[in-house]
Every structure is written in C-alpha cells, then in structure tokens.
C-alpha atoms as a PDB file:
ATOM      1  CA  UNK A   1      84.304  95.806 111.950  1.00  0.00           C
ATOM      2  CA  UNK A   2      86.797  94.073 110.070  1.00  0.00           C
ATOM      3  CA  UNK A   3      87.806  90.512 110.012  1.00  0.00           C
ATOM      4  CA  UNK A   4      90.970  89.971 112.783  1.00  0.00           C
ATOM      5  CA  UNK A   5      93.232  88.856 109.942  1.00  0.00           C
ATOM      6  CA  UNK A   6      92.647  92.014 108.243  1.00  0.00           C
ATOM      7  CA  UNK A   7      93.329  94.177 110.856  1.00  0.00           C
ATOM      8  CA  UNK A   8      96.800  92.036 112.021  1.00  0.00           C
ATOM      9  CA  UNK A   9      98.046  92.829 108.459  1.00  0.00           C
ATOM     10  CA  UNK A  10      96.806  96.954 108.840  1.00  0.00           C
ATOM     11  CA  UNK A  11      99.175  96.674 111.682  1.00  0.00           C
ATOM     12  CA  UNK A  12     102.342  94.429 109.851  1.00  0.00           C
ATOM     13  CA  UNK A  13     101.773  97.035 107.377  1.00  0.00           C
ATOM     14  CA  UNK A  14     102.357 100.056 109.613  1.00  0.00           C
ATOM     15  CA  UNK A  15     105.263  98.368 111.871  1.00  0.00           C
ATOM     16  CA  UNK A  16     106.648  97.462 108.396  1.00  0.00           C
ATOM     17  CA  UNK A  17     106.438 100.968 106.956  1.00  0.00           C
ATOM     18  CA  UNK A  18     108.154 102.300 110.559  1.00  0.00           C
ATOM     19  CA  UNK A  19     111.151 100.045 109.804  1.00  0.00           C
ATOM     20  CA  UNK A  20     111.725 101.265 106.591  1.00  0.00           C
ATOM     21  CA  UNK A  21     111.545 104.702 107.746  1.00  0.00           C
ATOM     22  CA  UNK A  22     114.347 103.702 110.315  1.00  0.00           C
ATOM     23  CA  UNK A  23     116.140 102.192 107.481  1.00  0.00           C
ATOM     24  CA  UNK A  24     115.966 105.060 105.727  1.00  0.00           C
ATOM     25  CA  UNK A  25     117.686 107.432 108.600  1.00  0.00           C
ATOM     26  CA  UNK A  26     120.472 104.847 108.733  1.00  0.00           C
ATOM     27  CA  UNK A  27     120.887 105.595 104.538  1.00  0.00           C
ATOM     28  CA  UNK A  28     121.112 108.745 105.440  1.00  0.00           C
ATOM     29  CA  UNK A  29     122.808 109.324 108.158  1.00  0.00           C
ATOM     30  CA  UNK A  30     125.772 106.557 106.755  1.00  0.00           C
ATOM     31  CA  UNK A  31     126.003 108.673 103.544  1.00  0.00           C
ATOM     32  CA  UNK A  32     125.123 105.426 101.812  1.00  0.00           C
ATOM     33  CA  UNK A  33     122.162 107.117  99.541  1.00  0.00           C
ATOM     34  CA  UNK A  34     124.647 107.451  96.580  1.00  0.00           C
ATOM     35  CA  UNK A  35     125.240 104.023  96.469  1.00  0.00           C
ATOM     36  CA  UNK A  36     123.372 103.023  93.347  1.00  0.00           C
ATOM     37  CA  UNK A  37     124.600 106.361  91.782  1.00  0.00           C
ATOM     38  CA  UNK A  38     122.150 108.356  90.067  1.00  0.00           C
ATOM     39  CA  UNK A  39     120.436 105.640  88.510  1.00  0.00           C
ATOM     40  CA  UNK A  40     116.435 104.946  89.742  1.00  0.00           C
ATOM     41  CA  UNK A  41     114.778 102.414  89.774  1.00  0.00           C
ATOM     42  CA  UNK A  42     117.543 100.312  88.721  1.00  0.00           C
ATOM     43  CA  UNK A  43     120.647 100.564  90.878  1.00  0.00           C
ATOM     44  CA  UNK A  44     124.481 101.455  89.059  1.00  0.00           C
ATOM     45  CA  UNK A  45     122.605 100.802  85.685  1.00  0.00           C
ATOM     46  CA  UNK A  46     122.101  97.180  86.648  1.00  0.00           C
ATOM     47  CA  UNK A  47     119.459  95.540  88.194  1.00  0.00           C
ATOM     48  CA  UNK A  48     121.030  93.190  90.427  1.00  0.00           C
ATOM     49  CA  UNK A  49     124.760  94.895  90.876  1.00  0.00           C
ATOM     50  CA  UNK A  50     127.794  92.937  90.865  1.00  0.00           C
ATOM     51  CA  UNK A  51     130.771  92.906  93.569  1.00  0.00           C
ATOM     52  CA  UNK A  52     128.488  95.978  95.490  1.00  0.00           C
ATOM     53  CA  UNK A  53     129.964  97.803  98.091  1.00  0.00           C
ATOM     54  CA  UNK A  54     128.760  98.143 101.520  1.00  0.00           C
ATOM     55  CA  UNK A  55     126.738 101.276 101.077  1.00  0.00           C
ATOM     56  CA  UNK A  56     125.461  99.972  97.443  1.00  0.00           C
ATOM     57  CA  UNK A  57     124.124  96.795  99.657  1.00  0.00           C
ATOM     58  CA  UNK A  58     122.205  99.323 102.560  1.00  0.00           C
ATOM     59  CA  UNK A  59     121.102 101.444  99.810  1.00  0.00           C
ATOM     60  CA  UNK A  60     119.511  98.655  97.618  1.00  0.00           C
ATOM     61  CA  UNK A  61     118.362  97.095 100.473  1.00  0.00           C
ATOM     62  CA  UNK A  62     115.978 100.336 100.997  1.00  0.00           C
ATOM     63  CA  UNK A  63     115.142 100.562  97.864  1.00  0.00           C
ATOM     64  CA  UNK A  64     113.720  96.842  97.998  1.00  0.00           C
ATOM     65  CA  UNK A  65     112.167  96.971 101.801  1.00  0.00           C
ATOM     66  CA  UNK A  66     110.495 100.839 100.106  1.00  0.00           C
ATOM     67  CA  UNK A  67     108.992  98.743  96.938  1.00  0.00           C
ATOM     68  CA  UNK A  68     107.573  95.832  99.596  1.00  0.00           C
ATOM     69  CA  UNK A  69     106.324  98.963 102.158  1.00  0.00           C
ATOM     70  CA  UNK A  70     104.387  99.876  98.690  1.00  0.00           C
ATOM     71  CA  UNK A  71     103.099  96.443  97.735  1.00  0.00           C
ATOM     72  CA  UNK A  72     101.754  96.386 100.747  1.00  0.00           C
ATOM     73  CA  UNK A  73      99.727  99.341 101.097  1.00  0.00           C
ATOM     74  CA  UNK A  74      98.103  98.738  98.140  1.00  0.00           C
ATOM     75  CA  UNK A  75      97.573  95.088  99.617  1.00  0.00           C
ATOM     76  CA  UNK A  76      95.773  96.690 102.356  1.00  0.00           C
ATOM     77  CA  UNK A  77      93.990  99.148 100.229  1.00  0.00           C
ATOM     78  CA  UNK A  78      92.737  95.975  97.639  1.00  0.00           C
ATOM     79  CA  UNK A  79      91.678  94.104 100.575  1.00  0.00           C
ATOM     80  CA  UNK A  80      89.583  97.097 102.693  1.00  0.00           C
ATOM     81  CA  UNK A  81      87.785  97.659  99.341  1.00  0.00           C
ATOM     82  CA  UNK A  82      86.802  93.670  99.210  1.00  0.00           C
ATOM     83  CA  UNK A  83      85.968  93.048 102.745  1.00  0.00           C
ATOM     84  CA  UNK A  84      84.218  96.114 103.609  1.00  0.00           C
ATOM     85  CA  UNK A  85      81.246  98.127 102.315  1.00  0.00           C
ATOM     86  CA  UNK A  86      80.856 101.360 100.501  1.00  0.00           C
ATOM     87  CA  UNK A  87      81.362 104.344 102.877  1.00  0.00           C
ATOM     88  CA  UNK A  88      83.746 102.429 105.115  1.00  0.00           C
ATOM     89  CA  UNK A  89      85.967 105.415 106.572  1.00  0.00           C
ATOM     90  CA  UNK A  90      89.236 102.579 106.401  1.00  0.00           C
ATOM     91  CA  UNK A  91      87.934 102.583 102.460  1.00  0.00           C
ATOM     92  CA  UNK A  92      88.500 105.837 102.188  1.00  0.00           C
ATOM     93  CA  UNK A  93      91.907 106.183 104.675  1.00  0.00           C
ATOM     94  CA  UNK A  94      93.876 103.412 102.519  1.00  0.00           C
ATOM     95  CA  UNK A  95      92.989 105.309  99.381  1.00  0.00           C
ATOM     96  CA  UNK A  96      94.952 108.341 101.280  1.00  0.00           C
ATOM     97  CA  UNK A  97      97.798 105.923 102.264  1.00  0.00           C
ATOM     98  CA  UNK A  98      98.142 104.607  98.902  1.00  0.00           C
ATOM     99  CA  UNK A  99      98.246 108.207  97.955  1.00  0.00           C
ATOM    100  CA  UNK A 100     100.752 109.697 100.398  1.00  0.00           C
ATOM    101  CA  UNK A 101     103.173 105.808  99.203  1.00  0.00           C
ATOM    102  CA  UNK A 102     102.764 106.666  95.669  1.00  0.00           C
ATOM    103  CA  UNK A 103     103.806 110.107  96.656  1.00  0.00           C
ATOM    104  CA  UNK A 104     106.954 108.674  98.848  1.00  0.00           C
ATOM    105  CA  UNK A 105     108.335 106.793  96.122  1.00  0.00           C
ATOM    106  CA  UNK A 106     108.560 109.494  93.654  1.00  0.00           C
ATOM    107  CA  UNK A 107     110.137 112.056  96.478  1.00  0.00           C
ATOM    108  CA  UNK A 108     112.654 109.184  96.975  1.00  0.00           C
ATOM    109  CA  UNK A 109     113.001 108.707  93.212  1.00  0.00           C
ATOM    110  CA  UNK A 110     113.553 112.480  92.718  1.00  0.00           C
ATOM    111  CA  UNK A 111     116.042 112.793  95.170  1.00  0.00           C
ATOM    112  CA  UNK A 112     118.195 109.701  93.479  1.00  0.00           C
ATOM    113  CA  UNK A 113     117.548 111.088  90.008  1.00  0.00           C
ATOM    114  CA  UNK A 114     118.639 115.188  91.232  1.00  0.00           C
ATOM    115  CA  UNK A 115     122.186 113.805  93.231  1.00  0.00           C
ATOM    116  CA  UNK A 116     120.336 115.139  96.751  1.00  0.00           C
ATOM    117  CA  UNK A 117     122.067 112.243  98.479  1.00  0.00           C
ATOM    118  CA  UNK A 118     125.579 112.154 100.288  1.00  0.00           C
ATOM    119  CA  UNK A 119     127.647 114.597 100.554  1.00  0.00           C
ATOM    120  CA  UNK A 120     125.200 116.979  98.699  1.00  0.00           C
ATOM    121  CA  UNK A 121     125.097 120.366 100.507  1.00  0.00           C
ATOM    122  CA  UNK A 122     122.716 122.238  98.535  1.00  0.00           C
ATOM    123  CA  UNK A 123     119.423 124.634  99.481  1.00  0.00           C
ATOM    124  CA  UNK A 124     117.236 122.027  97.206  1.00  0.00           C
ATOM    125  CA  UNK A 125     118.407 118.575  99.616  1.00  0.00           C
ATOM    126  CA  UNK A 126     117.046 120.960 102.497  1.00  0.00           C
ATOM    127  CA  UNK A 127     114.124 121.083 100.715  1.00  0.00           C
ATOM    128  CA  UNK A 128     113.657 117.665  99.423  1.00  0.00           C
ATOM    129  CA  UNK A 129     114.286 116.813 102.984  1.00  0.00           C
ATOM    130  CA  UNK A 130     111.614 118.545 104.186  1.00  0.00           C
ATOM    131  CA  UNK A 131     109.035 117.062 101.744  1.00  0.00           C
ATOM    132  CA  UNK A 132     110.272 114.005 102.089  1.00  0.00           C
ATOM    133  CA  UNK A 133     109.523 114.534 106.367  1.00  0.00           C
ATOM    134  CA  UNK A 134     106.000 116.063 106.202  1.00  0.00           C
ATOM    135  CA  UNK A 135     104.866 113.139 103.130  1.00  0.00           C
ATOM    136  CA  UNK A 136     105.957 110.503 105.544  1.00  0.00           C
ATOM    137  CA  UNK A 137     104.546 111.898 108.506  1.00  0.00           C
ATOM    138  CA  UNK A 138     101.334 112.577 106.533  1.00  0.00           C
ATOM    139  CA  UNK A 139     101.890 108.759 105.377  1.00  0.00           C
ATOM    140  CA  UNK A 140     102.070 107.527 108.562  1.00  0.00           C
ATOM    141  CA  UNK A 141      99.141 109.605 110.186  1.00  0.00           C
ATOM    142  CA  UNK A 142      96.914 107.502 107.280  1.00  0.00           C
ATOM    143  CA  UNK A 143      98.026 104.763 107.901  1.00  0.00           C
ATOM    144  CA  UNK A 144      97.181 105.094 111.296  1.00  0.00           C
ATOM    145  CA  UNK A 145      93.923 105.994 110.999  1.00  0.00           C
ATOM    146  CA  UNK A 146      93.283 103.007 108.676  1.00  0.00           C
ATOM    147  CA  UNK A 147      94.100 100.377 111.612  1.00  0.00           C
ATOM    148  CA  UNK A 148      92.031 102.621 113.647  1.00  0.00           C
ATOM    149  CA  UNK A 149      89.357 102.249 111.220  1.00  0.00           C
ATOM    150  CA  UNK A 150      89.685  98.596 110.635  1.00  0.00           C
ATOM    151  CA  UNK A 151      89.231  98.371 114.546  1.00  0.00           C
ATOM    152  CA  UNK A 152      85.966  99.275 114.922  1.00  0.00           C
ATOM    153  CA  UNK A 153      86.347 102.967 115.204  1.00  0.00           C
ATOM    154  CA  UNK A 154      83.960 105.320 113.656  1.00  0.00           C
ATOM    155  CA  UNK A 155      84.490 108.076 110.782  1.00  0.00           C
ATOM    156  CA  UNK A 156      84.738 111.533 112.030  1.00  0.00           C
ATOM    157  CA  UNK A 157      84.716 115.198 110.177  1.00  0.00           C
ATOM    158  CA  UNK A 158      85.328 117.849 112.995  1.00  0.00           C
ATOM    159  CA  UNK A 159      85.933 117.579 116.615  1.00  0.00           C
ATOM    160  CA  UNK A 160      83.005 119.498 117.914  1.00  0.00           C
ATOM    161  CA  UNK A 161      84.396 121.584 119.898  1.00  0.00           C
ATOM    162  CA  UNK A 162      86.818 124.428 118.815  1.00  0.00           C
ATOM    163  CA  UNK A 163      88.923 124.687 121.775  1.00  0.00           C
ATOM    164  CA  UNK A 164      90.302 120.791 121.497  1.00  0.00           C
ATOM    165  CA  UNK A 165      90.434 121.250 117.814  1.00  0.00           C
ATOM    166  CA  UNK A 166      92.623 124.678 118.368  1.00  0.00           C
ATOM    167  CA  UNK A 167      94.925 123.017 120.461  1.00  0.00           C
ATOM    168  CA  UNK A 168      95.138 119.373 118.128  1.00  0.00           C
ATOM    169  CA  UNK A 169      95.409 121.816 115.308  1.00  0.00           C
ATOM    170  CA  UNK A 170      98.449 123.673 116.636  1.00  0.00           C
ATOM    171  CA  UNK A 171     100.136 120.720 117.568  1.00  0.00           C
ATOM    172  CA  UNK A 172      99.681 118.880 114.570  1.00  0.00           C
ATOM    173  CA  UNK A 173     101.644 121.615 112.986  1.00  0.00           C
ATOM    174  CA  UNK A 174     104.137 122.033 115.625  1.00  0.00           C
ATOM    175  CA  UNK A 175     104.336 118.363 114.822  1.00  0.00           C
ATOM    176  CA  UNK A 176     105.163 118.806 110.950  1.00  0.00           C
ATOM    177  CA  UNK A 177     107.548 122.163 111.678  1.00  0.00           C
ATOM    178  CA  UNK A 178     109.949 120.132 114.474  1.00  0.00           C
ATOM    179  CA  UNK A 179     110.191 117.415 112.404  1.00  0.00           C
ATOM    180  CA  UNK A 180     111.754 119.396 109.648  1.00  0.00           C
ATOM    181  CA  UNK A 181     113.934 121.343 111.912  1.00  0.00           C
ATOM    182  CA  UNK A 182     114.817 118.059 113.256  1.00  0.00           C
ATOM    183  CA  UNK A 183     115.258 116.409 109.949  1.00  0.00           C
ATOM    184  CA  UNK A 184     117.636 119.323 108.661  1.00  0.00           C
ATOM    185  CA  UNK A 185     119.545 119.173 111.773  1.00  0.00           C
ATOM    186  CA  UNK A 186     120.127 115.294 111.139  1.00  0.00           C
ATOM    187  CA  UNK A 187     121.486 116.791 107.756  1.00  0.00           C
ATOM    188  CA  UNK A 188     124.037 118.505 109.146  1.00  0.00           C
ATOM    189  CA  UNK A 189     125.183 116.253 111.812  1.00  0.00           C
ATOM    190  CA  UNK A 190     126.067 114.028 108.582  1.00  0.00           C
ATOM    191  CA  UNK A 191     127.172 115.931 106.352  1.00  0.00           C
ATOM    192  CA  UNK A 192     129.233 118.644 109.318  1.00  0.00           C
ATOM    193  CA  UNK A 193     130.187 116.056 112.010  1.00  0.00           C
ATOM    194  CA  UNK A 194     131.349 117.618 115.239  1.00  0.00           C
ATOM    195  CA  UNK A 195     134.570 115.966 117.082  1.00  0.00           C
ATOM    196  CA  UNK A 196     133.513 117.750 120.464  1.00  0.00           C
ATOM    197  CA  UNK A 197     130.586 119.435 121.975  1.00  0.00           C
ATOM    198  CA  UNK A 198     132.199 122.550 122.197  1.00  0.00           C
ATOM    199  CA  UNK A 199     133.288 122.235 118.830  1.00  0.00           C
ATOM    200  CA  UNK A 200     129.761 121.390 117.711  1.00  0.00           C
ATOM    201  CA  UNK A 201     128.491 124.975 119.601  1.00  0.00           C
ATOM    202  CA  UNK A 202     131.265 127.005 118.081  1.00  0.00           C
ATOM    203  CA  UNK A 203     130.184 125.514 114.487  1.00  0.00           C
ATOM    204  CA  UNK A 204     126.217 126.553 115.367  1.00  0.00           C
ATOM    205  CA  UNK A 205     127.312 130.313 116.632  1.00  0.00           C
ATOM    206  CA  UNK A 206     129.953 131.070 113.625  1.00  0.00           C
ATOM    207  CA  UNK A 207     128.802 133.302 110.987  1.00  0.00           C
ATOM    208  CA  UNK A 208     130.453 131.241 108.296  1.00  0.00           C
ATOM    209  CA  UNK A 209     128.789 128.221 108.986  1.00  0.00           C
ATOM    210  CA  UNK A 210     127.173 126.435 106.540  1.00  0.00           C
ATOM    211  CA  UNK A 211     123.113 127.397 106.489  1.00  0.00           C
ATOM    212  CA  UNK A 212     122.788 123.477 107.508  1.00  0.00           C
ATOM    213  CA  UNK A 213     124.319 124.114 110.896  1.00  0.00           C
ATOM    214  CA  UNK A 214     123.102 127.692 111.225  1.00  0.00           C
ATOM    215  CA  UNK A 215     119.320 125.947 111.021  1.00  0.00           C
ATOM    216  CA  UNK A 216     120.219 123.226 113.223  1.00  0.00           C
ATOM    217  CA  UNK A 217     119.887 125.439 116.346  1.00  0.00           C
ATOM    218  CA  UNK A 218     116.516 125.844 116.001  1.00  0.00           C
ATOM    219  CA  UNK A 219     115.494 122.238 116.430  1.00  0.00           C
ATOM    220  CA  UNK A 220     116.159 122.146 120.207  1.00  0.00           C
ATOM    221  CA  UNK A 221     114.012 125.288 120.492  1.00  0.00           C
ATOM    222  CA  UNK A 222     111.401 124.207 118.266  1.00  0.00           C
ATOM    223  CA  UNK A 223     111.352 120.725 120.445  1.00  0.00           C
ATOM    224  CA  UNK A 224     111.046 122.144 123.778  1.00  0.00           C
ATOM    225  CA  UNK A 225     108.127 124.757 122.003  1.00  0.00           C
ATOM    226  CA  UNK A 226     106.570 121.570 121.037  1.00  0.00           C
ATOM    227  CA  UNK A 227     106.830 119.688 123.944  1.00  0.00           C
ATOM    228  CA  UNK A 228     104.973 122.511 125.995  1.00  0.00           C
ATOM    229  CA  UNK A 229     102.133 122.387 123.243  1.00  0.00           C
ATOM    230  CA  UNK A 230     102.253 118.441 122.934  1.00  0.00           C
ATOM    231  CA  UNK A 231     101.263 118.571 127.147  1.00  0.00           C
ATOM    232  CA  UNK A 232      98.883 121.072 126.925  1.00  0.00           C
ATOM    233  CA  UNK A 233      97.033 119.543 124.516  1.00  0.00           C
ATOM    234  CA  UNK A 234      97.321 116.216 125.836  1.00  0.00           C
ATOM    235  CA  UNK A 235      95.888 118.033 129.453  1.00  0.00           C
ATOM    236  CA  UNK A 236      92.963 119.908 127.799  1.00  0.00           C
ATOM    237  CA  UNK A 237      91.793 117.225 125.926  1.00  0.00           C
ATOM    238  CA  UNK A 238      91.918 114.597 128.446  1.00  0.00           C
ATOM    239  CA  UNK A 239      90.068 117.930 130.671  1.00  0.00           C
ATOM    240  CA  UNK A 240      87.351 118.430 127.862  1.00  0.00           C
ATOM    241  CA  UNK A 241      87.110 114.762 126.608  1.00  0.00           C
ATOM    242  CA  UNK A 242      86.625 112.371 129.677  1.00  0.00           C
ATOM    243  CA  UNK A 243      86.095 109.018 127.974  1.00  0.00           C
ATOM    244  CA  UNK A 244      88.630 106.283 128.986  1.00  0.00           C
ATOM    245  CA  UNK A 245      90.534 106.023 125.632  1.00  0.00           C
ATOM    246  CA  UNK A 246      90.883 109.554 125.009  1.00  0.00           C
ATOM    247  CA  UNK A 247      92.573 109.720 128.773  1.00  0.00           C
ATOM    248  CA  UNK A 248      94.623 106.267 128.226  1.00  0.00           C
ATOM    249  CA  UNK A 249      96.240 108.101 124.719  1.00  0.00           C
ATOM    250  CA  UNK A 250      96.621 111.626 126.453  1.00  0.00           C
ATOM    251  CA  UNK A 251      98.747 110.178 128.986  1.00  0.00           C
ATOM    252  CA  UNK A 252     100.777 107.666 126.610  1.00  0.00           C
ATOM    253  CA  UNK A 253     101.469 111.131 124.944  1.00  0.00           C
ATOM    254  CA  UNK A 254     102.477 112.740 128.093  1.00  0.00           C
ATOM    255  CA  UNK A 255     105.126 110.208 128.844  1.00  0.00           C
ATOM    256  CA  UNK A 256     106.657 109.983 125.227  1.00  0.00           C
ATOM    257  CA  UNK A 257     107.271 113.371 124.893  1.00  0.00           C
ATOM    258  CA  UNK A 258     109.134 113.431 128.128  1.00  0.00           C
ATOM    259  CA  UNK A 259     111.056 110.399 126.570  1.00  0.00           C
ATOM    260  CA  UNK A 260     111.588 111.993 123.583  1.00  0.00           C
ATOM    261  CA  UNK A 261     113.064 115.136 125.323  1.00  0.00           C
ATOM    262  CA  UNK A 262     115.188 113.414 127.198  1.00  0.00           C
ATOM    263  CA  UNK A 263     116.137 111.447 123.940  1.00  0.00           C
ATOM    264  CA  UNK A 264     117.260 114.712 122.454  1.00  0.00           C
ATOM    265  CA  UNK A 265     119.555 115.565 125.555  1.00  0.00           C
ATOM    266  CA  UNK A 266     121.357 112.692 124.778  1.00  0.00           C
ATOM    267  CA  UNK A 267     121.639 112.912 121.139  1.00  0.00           C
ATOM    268  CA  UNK A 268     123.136 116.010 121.010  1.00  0.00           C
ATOM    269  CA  UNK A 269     125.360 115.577 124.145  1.00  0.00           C
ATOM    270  CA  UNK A 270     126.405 112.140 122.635  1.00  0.00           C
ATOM    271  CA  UNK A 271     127.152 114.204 118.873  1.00  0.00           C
ATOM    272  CA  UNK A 272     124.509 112.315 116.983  1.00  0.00           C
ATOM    273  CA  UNK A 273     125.557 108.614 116.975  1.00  0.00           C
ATOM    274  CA  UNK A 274     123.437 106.625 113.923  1.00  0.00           C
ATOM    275  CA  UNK A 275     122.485 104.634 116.418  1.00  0.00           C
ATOM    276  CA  UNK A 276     120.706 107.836 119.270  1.00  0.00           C
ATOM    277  CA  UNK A 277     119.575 109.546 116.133  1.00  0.00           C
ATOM    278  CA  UNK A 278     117.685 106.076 115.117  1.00  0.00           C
ATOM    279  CA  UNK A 279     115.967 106.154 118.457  1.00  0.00           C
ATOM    280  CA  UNK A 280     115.167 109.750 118.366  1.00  0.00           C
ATOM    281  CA  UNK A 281     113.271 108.956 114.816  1.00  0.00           C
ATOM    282  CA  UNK A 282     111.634 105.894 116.573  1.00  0.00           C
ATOM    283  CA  UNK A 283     110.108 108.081 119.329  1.00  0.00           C
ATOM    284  CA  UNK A 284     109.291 110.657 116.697  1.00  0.00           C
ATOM    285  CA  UNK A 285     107.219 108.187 114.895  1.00  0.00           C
ATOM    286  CA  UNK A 286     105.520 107.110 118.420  1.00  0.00           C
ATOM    287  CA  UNK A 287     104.440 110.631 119.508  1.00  0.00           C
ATOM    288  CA  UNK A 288     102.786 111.329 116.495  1.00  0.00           C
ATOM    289  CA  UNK A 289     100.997 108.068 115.952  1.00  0.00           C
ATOM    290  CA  UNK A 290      99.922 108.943 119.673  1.00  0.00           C
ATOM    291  CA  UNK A 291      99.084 112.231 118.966  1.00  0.00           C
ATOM    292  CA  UNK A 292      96.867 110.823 115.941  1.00  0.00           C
ATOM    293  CA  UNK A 293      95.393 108.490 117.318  1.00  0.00           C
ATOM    294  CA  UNK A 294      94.501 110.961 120.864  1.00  0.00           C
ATOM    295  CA  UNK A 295      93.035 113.638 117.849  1.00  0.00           C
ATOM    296  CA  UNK A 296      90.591 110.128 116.287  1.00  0.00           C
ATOM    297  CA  UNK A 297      89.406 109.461 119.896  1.00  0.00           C
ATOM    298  CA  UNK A 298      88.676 113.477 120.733  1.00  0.00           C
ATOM    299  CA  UNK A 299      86.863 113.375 117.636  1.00  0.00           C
ATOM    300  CA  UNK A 300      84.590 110.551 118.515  1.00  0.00           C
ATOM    301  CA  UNK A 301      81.309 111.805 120.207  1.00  0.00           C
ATOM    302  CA  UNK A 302      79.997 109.608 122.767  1.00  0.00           C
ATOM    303  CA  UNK A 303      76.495 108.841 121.197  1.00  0.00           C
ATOM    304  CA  UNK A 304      78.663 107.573 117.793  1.00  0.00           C
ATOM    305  CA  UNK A 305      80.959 105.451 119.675  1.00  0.00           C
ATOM    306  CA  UNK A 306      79.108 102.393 119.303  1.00  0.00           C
ATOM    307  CA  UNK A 307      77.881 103.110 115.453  1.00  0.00           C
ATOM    308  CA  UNK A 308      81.102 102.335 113.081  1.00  0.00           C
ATOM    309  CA  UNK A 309      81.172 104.381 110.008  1.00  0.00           C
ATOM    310  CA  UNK A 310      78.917 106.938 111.317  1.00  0.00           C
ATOM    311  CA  UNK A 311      80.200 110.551 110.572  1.00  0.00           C
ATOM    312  CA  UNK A 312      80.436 112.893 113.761  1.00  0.00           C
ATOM    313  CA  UNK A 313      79.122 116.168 112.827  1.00  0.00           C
END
C-alpha cells in the first residue's frame, strides 16, 4: 500500500481535476471560451493580457487551473513510480491518466486554435464536444482507479463472471453516450437560450431548428434509458457480488442516479441556469466515479482481496 501522504495527494489531485471540469462548464456555458481569441497557449497574443475583460479573466483562469490539473498528474505519476514497485497496478493507472491529461490539453488546445468556442454553431464544435466529454470521462475513470490503487486495492483484468461484466459493460457505455447527448444539449442551451418552457419545446419540435436543439431531445431519453440500466446494474451486482464494499458502492449508485434525475427535472424546468447545469455536471462526475469504482470492487475476487497487486484472472 502506499504511504498516506501519497494517497491524500491521489485524492487533491482528483477533487482538483473535478473543479476544473466545473470550471470548464461555467467557460462554456458563459460564452467566455473566446476570450483569449484564437491564440493557444498564450492568451490575445500576450502572455499576461492587459486591461482583460471579464470573460478574458474566466477564460485564462481555466487555462491556468487546466496547466496546474496537468502538473499535477504527472506529480502523481513521478511519485507512484518512486514509491512503489514494478508491477504496481497505480504504476500503470497514472501512466493512463497522464495519457488521457496530455490528451485533454491538446482537445482544449484544438478547440482554441479551430474558433469551436462561443457562439460557434458548427457540426465540428458538436464533435469536439463530444471528444472533449468521453477524454474527460475516460480521464477521470483513471484517475479513479489510481486512488483506488494507491489504497490498497488489487489489480484486476476481467470480472469473472460475464453476466456482471454484461451489465458494467452496457452501462459504462450508456455512461459515455448520455454524457454526449447531455453535453450537446448544454451546447444548445448556450448558444439557443429559451425565454419560456414552452418556447424551449416549440424550438425542440420545429423542423427548422438548428441540429443543436433538434439533438437536445434525446438527452432526457437517453438519461432516463440510463438510469434504468445504472439500477439494474447496481441490483445485479450487489445480487451476484455480496461483499460489503461492492453493496456499500451499489447503493451510493442507486441514490445518485435518483439525484441526478431529479437534477435534470429541474434543469430543464428551470431553462438551464449556469448555476443547475453546474450541479448537473457535478452529479455526472459522482455517478460515474461510483459506477467505477462499483465495476473495481465487482472485479475483485474474494481470495485476491487481501493480496495488492495481484491480477484477478
């Protein structure tokens, strides 16, 4: 097991990294991610701009709490390869983190460089949106596993059983595929504000709407969908896998997806306030850490539970 210092800074790292992912919706969502122009990594041309404007000041202050986020993966990464020995699955999970950061910045870079940001209503934002989701989710799920690792926990290759790894399997992508729709839908509450519900309904049922809002109604389906899957699974592993962890994050998942459902009622009843849609990101981030974390402890065989490092076959 790692030393307790190390694995306090695993977890700085990963709160850190969720609040620059929340800083990053408010970017977005305030239409401030043209405020150092087109110009990466410096921002306006200059490296410390003078007289900024308000969204020049949120979007360099991103761009600096990003570049920390990324120091300090490869912090953790540095330090895992010191303290620990060869084979060490955290070893080998910060390697993927530092991977899936390295791969963050130059999405984020792209988009600055290609104009994607602001008022940009183009097919290729929706994509760069959508890589931009599943790299951070895939960031995230790393990072995860790395404080997981540096707890104690042992390495893992397959579940064992196929019908908890169907069911993990389909909700890890049901994870990846809401979080798009959701993340294109956040697109076009910014960039296609609604005054009124009803106006907001008559914008996602015209045929002249942009493809932004035509897409956007498919995020409440795709969340209820998920939320069926995300307590099924959650059920049949806790059924399947009886060991006290795997129950204690089954249930957390239970109750944040209700939460999160919920959250969603609100957020579109309320017309996306930054604020709602901040929250809604926050309890995105939870289930899937949850659902991560419930997929490490399924994984975990009972006779390997007390041998860290020790592949489960």
């Amino acid at each position: 097991m790692a030393s307790l210092r190390l694995q306090r800074f695993s977890l700085g790292v990963l709160g850190f990294n969720l609040v620059v992912i929340l800083w990053g919706a408010y970017v977005r969502a305030s239409g401030s991610g043209a405020g150092c122009g087109s110009h990466w990594p410096l921002c306006n041309g200059e490296v410390v701009p003078r007289a900024p404007a308000i969204k020049t000041l949120v979007e360099l202050s991103h761009r600096l709490s990003s570049g920390l986020a990324l120091v300090a993966v490869v912090a953790l990464c540095v330090w895992a390869f010191r303290a620990l020995p060869k084979g060490h699955p955290a070893r080998k999970a910060s390697v993927v983190t530092t991977f899936f950061m390295f791969a963050e910045a130059l999405i984020g870079a792209a988009i600055v460089l290609l104009r994607l940001v602001a008022h940009d209503e183009s097919i290729a934002r929706a994509f760069s949106t959508s890589a931009h989701l599943i790299n951070t989710f895939l960031l995230v799920a790393s990072l995860t596993l790395t404080c997981w690792f540096l707890h104690g926990r042992p390495a893992f290759r397959v579940l064992g059983h196929k019908g908890v790894g169907s069911v993990l399997f389909v909700a890890w992508f049901g994870g990846l595929l809401t979080g798009t729709s959701g993340a294109i839908a956040a697109l076009g509450d910014t960039l296609f504000p609604s005054r009124s519900l009803a106006e907001g309904f008559a914008q996602d049922l015209s045929p002249g709407a942009h493809l932004f809002i035509q897409l956007r109604i498919l995020h409440p389906m795709f969340a209820v969908g998920l939320a069926l899957v995300m307590l099924l699974t959650a059920a049949v592993v806790k059924e399947v896998r009886r060991a006290p962890r795997v129950r204690r994050n089954a249930n957390v998942l239970m109750a944040l997806v209700a939460t999160q459902l919920v959250a969603g009622v609100l957020n579109v009843a309320l017309l996306a306030p930054i604020p709602m849609q901040m929250v809604h990101l926050l309890l995105a981030d939870a289930v899937w850490i949850t659902l991560v974390l419930l997929t490490a402890e399924a994984a975990v065989t009972p006779n390997a539970e007390a041998a860290p490092g020790v592949a489960v076959a």
